[in-house]
PDB file of N, CA and C in Angstrom:
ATOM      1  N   UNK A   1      -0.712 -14.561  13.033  1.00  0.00           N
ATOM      2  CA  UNK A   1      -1.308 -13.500  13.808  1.00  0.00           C
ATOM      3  C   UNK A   1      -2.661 -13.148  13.185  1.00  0.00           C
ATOM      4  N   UNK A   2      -3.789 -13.389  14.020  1.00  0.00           N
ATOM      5  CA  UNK A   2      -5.012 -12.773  13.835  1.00  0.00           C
ATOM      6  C   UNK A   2      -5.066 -11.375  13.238  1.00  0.00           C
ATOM      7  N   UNK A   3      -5.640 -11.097  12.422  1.00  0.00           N
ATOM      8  CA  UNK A   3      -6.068  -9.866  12.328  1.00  0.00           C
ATOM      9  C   UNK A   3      -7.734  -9.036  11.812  1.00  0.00           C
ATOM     10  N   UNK A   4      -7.672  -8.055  12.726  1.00  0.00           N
ATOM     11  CA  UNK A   4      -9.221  -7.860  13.143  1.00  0.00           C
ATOM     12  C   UNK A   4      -9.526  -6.479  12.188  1.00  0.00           C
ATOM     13  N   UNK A   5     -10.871  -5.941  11.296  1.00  0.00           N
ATOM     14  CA  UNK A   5     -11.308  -4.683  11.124  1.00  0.00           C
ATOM     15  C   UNK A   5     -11.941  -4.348  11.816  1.00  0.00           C
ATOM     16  N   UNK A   6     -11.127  -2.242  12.240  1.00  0.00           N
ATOM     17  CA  UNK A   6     -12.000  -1.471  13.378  1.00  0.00           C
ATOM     18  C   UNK A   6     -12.244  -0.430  12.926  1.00  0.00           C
ATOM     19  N   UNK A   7     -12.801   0.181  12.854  1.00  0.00           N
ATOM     20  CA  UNK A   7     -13.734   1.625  12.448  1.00  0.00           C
ATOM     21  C   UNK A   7     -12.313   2.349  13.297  1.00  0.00           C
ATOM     22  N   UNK A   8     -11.540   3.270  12.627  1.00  0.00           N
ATOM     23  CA  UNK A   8     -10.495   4.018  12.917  1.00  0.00           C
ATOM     24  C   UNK A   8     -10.711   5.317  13.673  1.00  0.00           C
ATOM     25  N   UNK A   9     -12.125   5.462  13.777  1.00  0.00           N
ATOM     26  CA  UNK A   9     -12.499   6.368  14.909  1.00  0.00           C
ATOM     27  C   UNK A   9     -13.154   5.928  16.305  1.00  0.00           C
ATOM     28  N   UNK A  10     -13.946   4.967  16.274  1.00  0.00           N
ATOM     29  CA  UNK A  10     -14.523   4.049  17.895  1.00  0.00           C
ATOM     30  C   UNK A  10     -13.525   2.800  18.116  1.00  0.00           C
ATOM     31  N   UNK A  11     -13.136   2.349  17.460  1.00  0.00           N
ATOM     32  CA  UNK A  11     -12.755   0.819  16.791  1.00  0.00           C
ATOM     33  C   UNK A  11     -13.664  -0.295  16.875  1.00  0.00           C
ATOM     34  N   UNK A  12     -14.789   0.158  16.687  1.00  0.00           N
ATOM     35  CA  UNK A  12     -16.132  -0.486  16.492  1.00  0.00           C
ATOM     36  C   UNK A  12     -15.832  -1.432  15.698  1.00  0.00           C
ATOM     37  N   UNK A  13     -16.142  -2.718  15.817  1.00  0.00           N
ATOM     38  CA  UNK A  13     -16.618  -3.602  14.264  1.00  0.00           C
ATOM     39  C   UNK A  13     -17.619  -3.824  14.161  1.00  0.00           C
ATOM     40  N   UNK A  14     -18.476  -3.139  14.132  1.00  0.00           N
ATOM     41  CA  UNK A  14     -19.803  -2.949  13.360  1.00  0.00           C
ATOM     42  C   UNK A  14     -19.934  -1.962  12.513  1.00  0.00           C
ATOM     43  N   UNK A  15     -19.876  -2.172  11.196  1.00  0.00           N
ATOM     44  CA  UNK A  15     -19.974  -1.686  10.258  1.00  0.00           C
ATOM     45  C   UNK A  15     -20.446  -2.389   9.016  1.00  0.00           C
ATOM     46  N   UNK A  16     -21.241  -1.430   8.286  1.00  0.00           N
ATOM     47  CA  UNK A  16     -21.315  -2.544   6.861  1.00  0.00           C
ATOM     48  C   UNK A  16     -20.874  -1.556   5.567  1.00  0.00           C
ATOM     49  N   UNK A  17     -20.736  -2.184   4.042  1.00  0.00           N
ATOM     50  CA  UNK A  17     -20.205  -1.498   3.273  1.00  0.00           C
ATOM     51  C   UNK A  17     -21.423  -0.476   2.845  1.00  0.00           C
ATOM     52  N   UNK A  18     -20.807   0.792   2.820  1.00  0.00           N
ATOM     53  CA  UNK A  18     -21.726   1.735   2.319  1.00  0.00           C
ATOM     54  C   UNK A  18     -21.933   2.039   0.474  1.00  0.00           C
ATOM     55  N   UNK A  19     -20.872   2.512   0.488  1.00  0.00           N
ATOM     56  CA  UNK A  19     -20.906   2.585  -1.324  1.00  0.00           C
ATOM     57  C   UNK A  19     -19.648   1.356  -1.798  1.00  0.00           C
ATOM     58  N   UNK A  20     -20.579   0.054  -2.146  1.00  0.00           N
ATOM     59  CA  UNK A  20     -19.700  -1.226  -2.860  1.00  0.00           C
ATOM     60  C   UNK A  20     -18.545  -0.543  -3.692  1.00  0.00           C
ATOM     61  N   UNK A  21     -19.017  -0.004  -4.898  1.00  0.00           N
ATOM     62  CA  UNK A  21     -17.803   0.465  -5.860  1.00  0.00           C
ATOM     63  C   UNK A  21     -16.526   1.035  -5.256  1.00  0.00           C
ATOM     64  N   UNK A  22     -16.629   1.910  -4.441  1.00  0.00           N
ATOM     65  CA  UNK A  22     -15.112   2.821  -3.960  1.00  0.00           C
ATOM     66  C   UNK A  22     -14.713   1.985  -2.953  1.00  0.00           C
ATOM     67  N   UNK A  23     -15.446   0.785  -2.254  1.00  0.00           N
ATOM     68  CA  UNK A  23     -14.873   0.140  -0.968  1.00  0.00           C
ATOM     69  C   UNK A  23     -15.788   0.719   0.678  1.00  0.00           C
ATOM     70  N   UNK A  24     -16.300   2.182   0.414  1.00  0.00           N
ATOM     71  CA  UNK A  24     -17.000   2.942   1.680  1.00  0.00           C
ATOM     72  C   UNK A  24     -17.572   2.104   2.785  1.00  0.00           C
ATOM     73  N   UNK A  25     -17.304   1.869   3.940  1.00  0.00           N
ATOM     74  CA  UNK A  25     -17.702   2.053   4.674  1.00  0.00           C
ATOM     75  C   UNK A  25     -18.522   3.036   5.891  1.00  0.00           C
ATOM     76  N   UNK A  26     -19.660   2.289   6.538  1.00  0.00           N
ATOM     77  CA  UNK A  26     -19.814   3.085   7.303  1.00  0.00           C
ATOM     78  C   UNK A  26     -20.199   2.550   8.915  1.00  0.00           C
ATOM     79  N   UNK A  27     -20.066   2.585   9.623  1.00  0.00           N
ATOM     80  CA  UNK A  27     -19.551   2.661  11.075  1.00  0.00           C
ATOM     81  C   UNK A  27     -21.218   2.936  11.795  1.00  0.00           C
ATOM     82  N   UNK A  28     -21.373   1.303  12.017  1.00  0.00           N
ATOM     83  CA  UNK A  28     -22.982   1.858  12.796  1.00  0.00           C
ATOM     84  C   UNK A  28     -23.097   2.333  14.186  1.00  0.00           C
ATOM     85  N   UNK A  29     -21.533   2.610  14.640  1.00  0.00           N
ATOM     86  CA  UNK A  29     -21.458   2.952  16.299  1.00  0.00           C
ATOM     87  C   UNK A  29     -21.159   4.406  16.330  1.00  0.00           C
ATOM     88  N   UNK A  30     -20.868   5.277  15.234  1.00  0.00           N
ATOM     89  CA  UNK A  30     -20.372   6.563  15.868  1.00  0.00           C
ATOM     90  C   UNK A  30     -20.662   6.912  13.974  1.00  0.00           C
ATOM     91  N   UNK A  31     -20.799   6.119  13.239  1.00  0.00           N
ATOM     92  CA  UNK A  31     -21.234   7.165  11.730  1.00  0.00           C
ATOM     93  C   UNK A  31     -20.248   7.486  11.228  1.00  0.00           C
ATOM     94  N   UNK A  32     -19.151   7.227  11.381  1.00  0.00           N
ATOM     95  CA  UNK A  32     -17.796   6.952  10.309  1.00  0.00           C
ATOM     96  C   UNK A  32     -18.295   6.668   9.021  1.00  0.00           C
ATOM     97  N   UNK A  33     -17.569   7.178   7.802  1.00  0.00           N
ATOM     98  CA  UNK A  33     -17.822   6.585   6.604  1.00  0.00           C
ATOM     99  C   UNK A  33     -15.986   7.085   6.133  1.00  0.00           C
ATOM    100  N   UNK A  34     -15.939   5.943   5.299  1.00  0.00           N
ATOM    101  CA  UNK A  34     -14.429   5.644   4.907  1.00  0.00           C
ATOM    102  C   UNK A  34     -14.335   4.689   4.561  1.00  0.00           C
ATOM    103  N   UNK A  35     -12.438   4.438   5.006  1.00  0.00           N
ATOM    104  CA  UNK A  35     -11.876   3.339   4.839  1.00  0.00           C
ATOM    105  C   UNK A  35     -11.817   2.459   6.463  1.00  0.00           C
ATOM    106  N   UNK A  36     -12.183   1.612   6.407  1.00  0.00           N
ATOM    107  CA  UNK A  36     -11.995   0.606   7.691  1.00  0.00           C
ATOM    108  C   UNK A  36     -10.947   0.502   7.880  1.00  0.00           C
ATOM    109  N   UNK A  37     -10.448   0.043   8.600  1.00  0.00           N
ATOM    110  CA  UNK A  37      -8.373   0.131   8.656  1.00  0.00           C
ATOM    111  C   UNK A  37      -8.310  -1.652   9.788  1.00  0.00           C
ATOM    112  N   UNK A  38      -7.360  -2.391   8.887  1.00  0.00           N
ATOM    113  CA  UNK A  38      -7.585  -3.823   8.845  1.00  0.00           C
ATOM    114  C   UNK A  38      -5.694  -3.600   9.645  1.00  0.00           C
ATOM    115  N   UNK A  39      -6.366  -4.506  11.125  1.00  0.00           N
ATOM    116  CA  UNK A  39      -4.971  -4.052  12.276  1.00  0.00           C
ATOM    117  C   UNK A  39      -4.727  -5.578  12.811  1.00  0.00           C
ATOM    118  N   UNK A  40      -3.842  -5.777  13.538  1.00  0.00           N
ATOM    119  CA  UNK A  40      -3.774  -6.998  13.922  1.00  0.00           C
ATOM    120  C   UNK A  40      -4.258  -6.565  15.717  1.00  0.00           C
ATOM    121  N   UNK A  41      -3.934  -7.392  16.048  1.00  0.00           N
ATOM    122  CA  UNK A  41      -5.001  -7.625  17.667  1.00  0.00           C
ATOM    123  C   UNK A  41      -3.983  -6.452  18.663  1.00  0.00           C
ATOM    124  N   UNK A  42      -3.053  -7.110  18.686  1.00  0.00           N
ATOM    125  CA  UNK A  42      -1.486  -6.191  19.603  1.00  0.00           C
ATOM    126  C   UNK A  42      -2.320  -4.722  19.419  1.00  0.00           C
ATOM    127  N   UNK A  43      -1.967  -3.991  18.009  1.00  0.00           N
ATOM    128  CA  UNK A  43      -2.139  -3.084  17.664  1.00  0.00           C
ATOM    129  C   UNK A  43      -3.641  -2.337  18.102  1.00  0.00           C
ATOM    130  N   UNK A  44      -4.508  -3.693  18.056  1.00  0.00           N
ATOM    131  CA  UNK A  44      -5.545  -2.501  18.324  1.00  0.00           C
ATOM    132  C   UNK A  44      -5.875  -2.285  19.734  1.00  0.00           C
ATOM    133  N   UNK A  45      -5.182  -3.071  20.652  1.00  0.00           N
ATOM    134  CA  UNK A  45      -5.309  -3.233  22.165  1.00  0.00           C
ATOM    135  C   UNK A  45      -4.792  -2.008  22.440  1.00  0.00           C
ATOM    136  N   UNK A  46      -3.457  -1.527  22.047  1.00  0.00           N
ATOM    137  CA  UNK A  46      -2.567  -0.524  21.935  1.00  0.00           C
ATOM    138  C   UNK A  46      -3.124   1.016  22.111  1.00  0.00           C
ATOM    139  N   UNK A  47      -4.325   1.162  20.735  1.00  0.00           N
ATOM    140  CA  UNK A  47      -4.733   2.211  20.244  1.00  0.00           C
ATOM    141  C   UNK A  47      -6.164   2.671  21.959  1.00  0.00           C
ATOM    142  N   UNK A  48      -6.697   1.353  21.900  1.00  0.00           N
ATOM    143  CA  UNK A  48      -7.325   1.535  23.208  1.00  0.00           C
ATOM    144  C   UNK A  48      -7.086   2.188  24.374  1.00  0.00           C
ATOM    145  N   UNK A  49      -5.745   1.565  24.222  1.00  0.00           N
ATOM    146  CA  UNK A  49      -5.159   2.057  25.862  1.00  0.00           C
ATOM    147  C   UNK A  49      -5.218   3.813  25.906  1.00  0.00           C
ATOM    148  N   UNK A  50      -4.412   3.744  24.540  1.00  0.00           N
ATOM    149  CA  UNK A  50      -3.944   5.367  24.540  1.00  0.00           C
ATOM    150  C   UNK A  50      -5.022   6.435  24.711  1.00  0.00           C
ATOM    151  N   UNK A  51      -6.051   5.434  23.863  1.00  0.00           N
ATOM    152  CA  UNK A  51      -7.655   6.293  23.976  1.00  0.00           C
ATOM    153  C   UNK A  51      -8.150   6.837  25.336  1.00  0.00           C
ATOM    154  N   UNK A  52      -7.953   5.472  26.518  1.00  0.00           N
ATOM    155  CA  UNK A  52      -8.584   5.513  27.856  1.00  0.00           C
ATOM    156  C   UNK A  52      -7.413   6.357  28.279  1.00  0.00           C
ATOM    157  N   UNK A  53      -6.174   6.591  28.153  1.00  0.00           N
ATOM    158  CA  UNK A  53      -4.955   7.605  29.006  1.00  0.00           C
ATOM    159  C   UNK A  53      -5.624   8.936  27.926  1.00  0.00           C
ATOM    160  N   UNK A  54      -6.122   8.998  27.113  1.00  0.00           N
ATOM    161  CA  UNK A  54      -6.213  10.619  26.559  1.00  0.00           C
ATOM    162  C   UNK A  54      -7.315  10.999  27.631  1.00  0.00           C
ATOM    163  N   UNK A  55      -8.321  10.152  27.638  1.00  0.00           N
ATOM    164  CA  UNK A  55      -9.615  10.583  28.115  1.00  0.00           C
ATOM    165  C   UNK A  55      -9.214  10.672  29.733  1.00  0.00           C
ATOM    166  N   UNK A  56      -8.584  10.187  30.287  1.00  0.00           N
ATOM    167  CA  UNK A  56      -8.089  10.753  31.486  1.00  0.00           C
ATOM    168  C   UNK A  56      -7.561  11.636  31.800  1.00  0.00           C
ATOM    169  N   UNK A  57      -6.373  11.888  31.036  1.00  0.00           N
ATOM    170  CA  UNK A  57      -5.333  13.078  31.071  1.00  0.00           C
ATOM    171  C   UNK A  57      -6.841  14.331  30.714  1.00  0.00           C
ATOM    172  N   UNK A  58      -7.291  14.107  30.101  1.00  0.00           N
ATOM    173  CA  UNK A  58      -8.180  15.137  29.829  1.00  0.00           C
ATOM    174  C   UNK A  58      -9.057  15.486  31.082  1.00  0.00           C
ATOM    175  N   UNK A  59      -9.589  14.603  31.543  1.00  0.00           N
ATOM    176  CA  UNK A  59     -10.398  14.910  33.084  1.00  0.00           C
ATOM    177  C   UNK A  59      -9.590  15.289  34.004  1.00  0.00           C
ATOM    178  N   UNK A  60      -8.334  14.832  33.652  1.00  0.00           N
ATOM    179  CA  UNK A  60      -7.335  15.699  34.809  1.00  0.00           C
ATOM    180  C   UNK A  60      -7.060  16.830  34.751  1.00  0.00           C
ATOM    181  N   UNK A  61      -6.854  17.540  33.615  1.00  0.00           N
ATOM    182  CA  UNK A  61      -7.034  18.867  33.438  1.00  0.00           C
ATOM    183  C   UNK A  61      -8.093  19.725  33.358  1.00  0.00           C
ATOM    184  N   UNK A  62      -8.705  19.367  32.875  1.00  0.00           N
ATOM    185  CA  UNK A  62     -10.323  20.150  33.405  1.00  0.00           C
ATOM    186  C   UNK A  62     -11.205  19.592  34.365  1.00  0.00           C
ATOM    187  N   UNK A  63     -10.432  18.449  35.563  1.00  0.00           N
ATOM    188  CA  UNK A  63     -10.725  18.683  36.904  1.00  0.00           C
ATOM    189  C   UNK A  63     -12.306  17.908  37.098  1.00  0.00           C
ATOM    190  N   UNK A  64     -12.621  16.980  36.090  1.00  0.00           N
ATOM    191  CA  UNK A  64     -14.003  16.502  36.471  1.00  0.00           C
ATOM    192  C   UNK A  64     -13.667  14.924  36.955  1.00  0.00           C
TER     193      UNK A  64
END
């Protein structure tokens, strides 16, 4: 099984290391700095979906 790194807030993979010593990353799509979080493919298809049903459920309730 493949497995892909995504920025745990966009799931961007664009990122490069920010501070070498601690591991830091930082996230050139939305400015994350952290830990990257290393997922396999299933999983990150998964996290997507739920993303696009939050962002709906959300327009459904405040009606835009």
């Amino acid at each position: 099984m493949a497995t892909t790194r995504t920025c745990p807030e966009c799931n961007s993979k664009k990122y490069k290391l920010f501070v070498p010593d601690s591991g830091t990353w930082k996230c050139e799509n939305c400015g994350y700095q952290g830990s990257i979080v290393v997922e396999d493919g299933n999983l990150e298809k998964q996290m997507k979906e739920a993303r696009k049903m939050q962002k709906l459920s959300k327009k459904l309730w405040t009606g835009r």
